[in-house]
PDB file of N, CA and C in Angstrom:
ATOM      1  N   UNK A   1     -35.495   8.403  25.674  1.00  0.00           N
ATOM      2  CA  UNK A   1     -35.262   8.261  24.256  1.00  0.00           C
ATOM      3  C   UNK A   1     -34.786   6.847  23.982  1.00  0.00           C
ATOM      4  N   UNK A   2     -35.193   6.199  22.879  1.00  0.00           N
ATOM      5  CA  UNK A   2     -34.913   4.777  22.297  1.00  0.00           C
ATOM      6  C   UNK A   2     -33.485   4.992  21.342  1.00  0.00           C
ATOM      7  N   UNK A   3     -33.189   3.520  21.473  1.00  0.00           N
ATOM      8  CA  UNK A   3     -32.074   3.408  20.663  1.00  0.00           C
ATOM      9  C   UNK A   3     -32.248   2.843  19.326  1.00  0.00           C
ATOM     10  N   UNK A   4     -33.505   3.037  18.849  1.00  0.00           N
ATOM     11  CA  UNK A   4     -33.987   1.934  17.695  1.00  0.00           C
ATOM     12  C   UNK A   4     -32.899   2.619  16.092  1.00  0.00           C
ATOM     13  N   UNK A   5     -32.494   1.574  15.629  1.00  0.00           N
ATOM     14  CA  UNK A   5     -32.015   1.777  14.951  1.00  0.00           C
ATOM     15  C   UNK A   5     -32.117   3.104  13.224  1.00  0.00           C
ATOM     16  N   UNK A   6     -33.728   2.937  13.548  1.00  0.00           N
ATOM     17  CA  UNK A   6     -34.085   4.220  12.688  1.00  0.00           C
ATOM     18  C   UNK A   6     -34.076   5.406  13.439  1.00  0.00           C
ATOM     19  N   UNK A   7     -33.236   5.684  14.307  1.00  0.00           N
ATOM     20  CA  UNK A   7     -32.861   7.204  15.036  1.00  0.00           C
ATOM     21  C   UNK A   7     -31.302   7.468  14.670  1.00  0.00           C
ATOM     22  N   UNK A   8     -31.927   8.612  13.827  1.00  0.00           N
ATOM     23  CA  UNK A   8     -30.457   8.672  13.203  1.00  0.00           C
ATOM     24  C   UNK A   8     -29.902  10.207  13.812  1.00  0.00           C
ATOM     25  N   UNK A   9     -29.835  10.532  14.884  1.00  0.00           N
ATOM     26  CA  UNK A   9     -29.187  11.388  15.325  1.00  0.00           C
ATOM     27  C   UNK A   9     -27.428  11.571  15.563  1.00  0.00           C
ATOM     28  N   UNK A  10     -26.928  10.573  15.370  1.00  0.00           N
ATOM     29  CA  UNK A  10     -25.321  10.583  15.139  1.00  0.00           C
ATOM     30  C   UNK A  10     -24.846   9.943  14.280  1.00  0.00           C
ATOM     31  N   UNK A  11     -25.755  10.059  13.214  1.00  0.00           N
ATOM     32  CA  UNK A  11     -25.328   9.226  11.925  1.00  0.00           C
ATOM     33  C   UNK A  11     -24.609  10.543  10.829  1.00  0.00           C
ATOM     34  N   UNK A  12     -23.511  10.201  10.669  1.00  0.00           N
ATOM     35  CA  UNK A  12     -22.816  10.834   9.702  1.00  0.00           C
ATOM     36  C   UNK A  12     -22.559  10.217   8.439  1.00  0.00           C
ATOM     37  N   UNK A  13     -23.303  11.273   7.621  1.00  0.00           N
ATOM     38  CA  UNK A  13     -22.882  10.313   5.867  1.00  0.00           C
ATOM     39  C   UNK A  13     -21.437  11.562   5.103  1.00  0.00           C
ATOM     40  N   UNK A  14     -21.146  10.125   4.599  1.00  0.00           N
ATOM     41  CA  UNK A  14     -20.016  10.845   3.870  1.00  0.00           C
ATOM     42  C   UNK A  14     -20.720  10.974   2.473  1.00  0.00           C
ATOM     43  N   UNK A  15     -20.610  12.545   1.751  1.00  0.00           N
ATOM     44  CA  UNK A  15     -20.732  13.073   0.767  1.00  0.00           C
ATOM     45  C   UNK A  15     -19.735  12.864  -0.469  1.00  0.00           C
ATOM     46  N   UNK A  16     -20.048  12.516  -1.304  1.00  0.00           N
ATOM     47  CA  UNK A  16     -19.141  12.827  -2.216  1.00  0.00           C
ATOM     48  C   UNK A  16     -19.115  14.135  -3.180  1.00  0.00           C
ATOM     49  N   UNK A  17     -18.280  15.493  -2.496  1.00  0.00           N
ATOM     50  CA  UNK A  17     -18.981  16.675  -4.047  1.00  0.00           C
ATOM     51  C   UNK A  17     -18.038  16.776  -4.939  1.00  0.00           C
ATOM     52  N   UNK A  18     -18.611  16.398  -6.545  1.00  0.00           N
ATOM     53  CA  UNK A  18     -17.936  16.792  -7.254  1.00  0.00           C
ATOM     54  C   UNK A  18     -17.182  17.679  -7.811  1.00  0.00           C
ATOM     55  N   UNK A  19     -16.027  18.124  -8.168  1.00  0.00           N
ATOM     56  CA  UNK A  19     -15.546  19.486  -8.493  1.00  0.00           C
ATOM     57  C   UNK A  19     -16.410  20.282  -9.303  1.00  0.00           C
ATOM     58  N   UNK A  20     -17.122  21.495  -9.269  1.00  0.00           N
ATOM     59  CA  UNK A  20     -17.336  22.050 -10.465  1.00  0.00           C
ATOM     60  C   UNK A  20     -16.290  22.346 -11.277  1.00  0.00           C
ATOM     61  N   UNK A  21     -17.003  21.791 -12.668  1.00  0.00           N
ATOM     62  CA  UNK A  21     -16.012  21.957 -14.013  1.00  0.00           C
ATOM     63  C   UNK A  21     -16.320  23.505 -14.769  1.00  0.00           C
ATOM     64  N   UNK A  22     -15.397  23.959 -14.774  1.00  0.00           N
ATOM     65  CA  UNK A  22     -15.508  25.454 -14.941  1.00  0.00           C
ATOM     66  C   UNK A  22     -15.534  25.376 -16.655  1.00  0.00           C
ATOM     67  N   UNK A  23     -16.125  25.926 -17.164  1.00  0.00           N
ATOM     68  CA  UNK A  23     -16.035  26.642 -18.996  1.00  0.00           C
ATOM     69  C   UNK A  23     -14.520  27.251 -19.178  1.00  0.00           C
ATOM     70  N   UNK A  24     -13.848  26.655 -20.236  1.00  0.00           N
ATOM     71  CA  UNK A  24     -12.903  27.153 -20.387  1.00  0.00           C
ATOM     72  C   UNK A  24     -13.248  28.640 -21.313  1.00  0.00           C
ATOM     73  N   UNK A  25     -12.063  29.817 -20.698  1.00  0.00           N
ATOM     74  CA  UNK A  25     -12.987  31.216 -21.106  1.00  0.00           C
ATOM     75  C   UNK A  25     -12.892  31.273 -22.944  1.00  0.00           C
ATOM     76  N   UNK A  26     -13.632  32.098 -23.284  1.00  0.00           N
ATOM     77  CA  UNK A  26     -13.888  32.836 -25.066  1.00  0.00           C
ATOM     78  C   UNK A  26     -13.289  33.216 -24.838  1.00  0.00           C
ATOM     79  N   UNK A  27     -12.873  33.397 -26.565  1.00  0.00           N
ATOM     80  CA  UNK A  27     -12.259  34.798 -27.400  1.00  0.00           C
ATOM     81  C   UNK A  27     -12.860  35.517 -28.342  1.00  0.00           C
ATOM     82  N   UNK A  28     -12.594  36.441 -28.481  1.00  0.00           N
ATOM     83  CA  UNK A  28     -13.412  37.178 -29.241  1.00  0.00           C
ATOM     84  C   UNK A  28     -12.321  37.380 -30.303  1.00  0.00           C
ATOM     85  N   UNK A  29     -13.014  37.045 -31.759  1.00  0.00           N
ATOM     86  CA  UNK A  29     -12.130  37.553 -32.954  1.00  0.00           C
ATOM     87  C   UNK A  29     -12.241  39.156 -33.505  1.00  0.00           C
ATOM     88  N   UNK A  30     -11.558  39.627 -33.612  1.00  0.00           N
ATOM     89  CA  UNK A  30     -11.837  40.632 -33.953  1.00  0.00           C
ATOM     90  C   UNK A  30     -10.977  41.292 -35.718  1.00  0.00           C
ATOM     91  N   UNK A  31     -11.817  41.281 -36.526  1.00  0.00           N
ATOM     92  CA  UNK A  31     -11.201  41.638 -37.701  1.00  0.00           C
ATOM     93  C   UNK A  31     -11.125  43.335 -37.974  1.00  0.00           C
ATOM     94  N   UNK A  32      -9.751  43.926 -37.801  1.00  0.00           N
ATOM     95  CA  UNK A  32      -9.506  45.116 -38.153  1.00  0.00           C
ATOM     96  C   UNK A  32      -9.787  45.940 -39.403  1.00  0.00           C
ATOM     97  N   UNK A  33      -9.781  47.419 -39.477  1.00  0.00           N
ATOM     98  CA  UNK A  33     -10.516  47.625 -40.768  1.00  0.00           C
ATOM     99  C   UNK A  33      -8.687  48.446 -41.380  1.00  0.00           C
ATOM    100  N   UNK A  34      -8.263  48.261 -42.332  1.00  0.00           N
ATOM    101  CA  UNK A  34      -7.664  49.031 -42.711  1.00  0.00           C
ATOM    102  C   UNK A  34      -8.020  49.880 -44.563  1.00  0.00           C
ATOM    103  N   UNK A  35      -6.976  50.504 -45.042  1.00  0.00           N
ATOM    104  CA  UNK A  35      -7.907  51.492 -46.045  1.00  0.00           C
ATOM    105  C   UNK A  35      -6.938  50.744 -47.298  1.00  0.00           C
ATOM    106  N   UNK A  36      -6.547  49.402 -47.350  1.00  0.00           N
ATOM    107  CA  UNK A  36      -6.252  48.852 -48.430  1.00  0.00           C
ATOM    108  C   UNK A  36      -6.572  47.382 -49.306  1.00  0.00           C
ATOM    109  N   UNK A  37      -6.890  46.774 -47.839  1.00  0.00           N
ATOM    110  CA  UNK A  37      -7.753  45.483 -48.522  1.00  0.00           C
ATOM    111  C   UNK A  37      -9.193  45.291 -49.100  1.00  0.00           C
ATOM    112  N   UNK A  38      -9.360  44.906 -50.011  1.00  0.00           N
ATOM    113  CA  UNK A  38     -10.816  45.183 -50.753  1.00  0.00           C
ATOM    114  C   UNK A  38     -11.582  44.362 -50.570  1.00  0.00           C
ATOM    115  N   UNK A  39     -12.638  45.170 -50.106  1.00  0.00           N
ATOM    116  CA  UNK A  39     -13.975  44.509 -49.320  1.00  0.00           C
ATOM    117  C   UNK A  39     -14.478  43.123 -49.969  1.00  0.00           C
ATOM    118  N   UNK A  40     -14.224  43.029 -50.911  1.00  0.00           N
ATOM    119  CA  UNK A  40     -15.085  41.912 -51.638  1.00  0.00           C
ATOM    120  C   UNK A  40     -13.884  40.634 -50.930  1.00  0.00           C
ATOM    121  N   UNK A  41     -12.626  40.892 -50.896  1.00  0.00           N
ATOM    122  CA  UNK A  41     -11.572  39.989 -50.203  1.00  0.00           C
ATOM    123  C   UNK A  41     -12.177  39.478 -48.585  1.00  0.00           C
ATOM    124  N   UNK A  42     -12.545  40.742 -47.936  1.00  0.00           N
ATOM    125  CA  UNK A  42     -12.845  40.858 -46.171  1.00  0.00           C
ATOM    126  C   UNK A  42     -14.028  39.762 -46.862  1.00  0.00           C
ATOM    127  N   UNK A  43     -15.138  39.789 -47.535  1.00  0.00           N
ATOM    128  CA  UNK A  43     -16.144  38.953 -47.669  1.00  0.00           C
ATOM    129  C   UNK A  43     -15.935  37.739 -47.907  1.00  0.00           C
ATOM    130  N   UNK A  44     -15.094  37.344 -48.949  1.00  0.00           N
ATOM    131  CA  UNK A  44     -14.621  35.913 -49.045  1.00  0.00           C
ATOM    132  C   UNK A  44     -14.121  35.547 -47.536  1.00  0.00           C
ATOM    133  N   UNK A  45     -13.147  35.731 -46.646  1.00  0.00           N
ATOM    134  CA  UNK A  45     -12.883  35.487 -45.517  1.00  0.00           C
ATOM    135  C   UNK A  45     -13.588  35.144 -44.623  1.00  0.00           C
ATOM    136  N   UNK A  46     -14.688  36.559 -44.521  1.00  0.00           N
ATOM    137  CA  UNK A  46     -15.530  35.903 -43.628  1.00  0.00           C
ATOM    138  C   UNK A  46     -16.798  34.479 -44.034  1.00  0.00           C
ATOM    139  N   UNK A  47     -17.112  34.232 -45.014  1.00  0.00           N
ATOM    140  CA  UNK A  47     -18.078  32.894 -45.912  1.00  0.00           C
ATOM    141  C   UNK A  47     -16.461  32.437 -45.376  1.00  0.00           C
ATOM    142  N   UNK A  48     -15.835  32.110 -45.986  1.00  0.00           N
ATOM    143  CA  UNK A  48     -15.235  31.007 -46.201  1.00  0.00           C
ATOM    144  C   UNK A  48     -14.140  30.379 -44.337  1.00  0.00           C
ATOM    145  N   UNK A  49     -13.776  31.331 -43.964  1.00  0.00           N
ATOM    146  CA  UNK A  49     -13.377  30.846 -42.840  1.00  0.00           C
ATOM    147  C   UNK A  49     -14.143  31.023 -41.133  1.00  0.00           C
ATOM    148  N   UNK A  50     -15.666  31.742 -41.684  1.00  0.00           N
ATOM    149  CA  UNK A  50     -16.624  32.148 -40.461  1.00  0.00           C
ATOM    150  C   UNK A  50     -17.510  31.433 -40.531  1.00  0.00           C
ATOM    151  N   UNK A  51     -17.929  30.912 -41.899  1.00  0.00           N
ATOM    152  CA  UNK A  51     -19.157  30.230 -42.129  1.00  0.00           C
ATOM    153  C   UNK A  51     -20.297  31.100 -42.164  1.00  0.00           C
ATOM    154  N   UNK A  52     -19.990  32.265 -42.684  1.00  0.00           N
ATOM    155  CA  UNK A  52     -21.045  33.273 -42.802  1.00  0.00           C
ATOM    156  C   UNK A  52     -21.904  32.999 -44.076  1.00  0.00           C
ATOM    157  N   UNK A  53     -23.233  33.797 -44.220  1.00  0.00           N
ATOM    158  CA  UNK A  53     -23.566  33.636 -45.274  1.00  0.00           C
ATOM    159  C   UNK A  53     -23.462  34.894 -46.391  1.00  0.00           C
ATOM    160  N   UNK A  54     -23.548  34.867 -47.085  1.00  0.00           N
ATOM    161  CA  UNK A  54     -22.850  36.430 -48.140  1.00  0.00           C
ATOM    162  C   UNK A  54     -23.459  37.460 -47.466  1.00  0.00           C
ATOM    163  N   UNK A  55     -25.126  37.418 -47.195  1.00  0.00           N
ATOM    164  CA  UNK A  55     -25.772  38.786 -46.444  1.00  0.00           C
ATOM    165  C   UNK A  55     -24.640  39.109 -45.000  1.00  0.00           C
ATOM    166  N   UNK A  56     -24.487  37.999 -44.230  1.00  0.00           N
ATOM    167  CA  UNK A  56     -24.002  38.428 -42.860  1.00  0.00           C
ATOM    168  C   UNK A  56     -22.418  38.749 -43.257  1.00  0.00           C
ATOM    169  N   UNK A  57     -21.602  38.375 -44.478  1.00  0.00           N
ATOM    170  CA  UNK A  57     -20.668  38.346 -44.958  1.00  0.00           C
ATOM    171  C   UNK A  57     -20.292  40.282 -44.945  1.00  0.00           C
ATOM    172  N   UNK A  58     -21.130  40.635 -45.569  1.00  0.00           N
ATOM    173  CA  UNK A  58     -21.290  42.176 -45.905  1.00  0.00           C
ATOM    174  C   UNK A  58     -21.292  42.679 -44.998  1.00  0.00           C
ATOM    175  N   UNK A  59     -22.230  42.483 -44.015  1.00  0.00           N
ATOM    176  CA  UNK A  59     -22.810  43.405 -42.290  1.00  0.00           C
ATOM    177  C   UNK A  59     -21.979  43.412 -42.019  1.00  0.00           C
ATOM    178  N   UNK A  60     -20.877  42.118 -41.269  1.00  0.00           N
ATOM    179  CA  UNK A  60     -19.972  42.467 -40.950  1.00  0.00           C
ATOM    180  C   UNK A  60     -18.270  43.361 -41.581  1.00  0.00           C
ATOM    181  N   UNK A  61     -18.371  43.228 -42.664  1.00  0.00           N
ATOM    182  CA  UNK A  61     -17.372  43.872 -43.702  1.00  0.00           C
ATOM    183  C   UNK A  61     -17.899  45.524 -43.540  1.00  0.00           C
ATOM    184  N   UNK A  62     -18.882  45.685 -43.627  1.00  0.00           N
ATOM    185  CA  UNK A  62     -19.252  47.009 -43.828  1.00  0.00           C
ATOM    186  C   UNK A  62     -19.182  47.456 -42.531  1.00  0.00           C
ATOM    187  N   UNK A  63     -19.434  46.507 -40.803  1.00  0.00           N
ATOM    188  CA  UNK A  63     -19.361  47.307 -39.738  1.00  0.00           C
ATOM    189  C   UNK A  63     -17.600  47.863 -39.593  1.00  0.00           C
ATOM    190  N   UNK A  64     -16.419  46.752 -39.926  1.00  0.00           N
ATOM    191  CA  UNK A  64     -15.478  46.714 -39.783  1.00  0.00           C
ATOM    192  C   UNK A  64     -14.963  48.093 -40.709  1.00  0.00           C
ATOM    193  N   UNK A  65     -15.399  48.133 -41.868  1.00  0.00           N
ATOM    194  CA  UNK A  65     -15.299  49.662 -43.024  1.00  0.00           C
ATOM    195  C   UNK A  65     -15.694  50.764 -42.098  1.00  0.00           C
ATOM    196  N   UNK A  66     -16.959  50.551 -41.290  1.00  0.00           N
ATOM    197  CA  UNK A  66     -17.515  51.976 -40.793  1.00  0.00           C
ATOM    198  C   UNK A  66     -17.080  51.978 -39.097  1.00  0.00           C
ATOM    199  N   UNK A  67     -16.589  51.130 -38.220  1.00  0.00           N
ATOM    200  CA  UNK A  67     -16.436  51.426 -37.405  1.00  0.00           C
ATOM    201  C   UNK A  67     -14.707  50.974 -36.908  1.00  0.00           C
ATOM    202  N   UNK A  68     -13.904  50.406 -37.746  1.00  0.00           N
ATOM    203  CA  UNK A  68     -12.400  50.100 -37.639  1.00  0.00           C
ATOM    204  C   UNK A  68     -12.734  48.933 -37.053  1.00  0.00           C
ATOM    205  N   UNK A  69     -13.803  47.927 -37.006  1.00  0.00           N
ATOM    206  CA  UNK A  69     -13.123  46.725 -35.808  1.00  0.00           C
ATOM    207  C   UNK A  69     -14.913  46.071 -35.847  1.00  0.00           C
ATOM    208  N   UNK A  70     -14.374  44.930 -35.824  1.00  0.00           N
ATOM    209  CA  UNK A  70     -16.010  44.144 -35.627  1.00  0.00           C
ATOM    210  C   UNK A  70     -15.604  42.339 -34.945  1.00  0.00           C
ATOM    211  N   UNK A  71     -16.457  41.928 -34.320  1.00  0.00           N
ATOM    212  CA  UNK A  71     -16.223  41.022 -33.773  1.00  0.00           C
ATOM    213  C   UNK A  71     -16.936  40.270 -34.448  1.00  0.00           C
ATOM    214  N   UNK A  72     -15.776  38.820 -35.177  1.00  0.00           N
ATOM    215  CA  UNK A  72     -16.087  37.924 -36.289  1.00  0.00           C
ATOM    216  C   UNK A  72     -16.625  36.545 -35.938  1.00  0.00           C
ATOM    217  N   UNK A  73     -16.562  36.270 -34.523  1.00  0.00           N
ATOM    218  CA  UNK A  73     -16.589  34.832 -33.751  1.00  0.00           C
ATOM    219  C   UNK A  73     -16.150  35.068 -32.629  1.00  0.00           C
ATOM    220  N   UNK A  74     -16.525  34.011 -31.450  1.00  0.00           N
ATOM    221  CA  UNK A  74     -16.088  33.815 -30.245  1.00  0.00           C
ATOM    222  C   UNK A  74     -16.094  32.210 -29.818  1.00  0.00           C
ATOM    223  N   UNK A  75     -14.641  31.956 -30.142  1.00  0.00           N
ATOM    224  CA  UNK A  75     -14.422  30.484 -30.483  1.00  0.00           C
ATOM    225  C   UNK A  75     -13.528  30.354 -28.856  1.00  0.00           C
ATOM    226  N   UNK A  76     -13.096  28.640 -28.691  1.00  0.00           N
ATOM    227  CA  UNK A  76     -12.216  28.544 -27.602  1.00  0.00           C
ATOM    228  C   UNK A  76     -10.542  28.962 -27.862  1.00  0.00           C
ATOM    229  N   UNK A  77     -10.084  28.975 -26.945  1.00  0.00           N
ATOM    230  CA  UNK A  77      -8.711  30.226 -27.388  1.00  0.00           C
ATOM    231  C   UNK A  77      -8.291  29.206 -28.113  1.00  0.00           C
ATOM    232  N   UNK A  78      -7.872  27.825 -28.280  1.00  0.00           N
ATOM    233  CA  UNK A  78      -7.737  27.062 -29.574  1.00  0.00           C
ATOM    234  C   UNK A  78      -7.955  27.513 -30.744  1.00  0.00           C
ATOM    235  N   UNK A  79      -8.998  27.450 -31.131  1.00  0.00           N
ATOM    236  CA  UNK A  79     -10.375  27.698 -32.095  1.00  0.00           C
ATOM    237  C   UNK A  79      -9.612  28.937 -32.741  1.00  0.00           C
ATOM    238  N   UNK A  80     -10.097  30.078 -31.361  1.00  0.00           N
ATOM    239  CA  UNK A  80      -9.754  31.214 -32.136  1.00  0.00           C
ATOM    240  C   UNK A  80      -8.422  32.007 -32.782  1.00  0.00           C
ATOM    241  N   UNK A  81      -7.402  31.497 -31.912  1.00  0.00           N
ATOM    242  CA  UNK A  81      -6.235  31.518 -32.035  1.00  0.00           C
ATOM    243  C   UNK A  81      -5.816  30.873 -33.824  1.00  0.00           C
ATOM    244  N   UNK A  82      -6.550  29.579 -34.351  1.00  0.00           N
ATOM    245  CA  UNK A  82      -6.618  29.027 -35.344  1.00  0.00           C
ATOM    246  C   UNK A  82      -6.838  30.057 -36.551  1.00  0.00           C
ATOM    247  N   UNK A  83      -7.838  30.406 -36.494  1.00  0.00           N
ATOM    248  CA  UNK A  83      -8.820  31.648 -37.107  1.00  0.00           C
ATOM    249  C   UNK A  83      -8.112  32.948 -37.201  1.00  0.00           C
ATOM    250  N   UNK A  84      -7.215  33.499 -36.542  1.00  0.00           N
ATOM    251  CA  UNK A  84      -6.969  34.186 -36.519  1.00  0.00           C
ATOM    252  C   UNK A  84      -5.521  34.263 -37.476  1.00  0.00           C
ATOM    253  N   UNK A  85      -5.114  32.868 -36.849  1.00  0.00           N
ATOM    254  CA  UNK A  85      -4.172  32.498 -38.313  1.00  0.00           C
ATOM    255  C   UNK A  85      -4.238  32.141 -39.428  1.00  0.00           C
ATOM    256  N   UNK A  86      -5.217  31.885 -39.489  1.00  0.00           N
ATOM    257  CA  UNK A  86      -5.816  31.223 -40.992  1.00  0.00           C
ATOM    258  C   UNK A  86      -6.036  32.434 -41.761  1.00  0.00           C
ATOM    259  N   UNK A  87      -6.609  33.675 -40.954  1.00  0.00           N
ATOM    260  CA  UNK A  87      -6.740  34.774 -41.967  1.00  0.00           C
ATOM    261  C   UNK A  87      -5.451  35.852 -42.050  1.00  0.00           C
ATOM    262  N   UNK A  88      -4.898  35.902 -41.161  1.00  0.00           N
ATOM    263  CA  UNK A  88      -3.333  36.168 -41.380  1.00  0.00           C
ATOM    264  C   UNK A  88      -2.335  35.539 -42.521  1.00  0.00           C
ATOM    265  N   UNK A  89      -2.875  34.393 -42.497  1.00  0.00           N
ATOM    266  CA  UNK A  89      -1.965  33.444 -43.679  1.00  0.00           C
ATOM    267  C   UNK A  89      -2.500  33.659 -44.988  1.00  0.00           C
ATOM    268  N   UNK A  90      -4.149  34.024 -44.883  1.00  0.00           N
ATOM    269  CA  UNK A  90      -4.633  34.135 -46.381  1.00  0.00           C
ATOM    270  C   UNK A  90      -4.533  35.628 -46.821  1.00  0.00           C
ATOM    271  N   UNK A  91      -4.600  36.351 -46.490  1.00  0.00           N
ATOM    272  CA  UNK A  91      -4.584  37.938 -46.050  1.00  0.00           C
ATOM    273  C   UNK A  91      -2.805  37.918 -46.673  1.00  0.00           C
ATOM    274  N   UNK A  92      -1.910  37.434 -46.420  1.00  0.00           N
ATOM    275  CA  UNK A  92      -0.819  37.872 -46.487  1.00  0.00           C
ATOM    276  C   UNK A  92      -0.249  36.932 -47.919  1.00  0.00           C
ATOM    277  N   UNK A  93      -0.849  36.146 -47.841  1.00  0.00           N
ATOM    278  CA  UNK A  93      -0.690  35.066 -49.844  1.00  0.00           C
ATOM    279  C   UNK A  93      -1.011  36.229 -50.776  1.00  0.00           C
ATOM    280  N   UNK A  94      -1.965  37.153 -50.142  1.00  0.00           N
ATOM    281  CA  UNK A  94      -3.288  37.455 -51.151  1.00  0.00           C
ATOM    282  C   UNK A  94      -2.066  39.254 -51.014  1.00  0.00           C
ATOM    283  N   UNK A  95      -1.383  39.378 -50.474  1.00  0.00           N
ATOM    284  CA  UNK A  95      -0.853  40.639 -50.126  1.00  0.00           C
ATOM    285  C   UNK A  95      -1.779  41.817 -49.835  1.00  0.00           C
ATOM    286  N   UNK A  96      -2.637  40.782 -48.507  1.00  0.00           N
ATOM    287  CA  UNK A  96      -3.164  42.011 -48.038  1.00  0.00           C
ATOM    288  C   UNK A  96      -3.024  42.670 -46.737  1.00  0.00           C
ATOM    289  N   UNK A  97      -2.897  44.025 -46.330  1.00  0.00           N
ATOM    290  CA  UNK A  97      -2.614  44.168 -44.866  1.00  0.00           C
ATOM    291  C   UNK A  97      -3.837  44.096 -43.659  1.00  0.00           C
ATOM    292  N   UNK A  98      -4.592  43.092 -43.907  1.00  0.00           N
ATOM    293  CA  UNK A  98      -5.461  43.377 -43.167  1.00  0.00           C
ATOM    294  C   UNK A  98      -4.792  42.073 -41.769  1.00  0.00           C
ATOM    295  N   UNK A  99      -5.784  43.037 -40.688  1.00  0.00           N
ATOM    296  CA  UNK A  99      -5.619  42.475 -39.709  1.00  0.00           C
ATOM    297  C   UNK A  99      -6.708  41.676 -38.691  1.00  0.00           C
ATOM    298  N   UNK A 100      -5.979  40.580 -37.712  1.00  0.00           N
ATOM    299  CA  UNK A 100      -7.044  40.088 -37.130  1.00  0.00           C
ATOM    300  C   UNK A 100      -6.435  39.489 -35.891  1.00  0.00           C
ATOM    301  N   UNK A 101      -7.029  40.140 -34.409  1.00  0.00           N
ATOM    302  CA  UNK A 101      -6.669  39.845 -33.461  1.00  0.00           C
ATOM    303  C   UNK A 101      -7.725  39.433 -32.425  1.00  0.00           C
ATOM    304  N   UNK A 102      -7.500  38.411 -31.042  1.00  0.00           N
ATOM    305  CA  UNK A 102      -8.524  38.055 -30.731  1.00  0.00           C
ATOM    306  C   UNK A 102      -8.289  38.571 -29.018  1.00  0.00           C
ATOM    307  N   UNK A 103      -9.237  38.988 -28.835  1.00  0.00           N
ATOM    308  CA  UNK A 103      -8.720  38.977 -27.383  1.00  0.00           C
ATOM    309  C   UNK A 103      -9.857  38.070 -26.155  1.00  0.00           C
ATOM    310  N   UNK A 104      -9.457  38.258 -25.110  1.00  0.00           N
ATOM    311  CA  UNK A 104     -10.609  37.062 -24.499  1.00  0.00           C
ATOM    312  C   UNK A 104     -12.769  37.958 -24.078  1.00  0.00           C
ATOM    313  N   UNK A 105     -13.069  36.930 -23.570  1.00  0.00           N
ATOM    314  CA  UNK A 105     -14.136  37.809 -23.848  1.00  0.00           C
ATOM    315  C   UNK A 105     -14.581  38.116 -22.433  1.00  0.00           C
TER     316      UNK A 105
END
């Protein structure tokens, strides 16, 4: 066997591996249904702090009416944590008991 320099049998390269950068995890919003805040209120909320449009505004108002609970967004726990106060704060100006909690996804 030759020693020519293109024989790379004990050639060791150093690698560099980058860390994988992991996704920081979702939350899921979840707007509660209770039997005193009025739907047309749950609709403004969702347009105005979901960015819904009035049709998807309703779907979701009406799943939350017919099934106690609907999932409004899945923002970063920042995000959603935000959202969740924002409608707590308007919900409670407006004296309403509705609720909104997020949990992860």
């Amino acid at each position: 066997m030759t020693n020519r320099p293109d024989d790379r049998e004990d050639v060791d390269l150093a690698v560099k591996t980058r860390p994988k950068t992991q996704r920081p995890p979702l939350y899921k919003v979840l707007l509660l249904n209770d039997d005193f805040t009025p739907m047309e209120f749950v609709v403004h909320i969702l347009e105005r702090l979901f960015s819904m449009t009035h049709a998807q505004a309703i779907e979701i108002m009406l799943t939350v009416h017919r099934k106690g609970i609907a999932v409004v967004g899945v923002y970063s726990h920042e995000i959603a944590e935000t959202k969740v106060a924002q409608v707590m704060e308007l919900a409670r100006r407006q004296q309403h008991p509705l609720q909104c909690t997020m949990e992860k996804e």
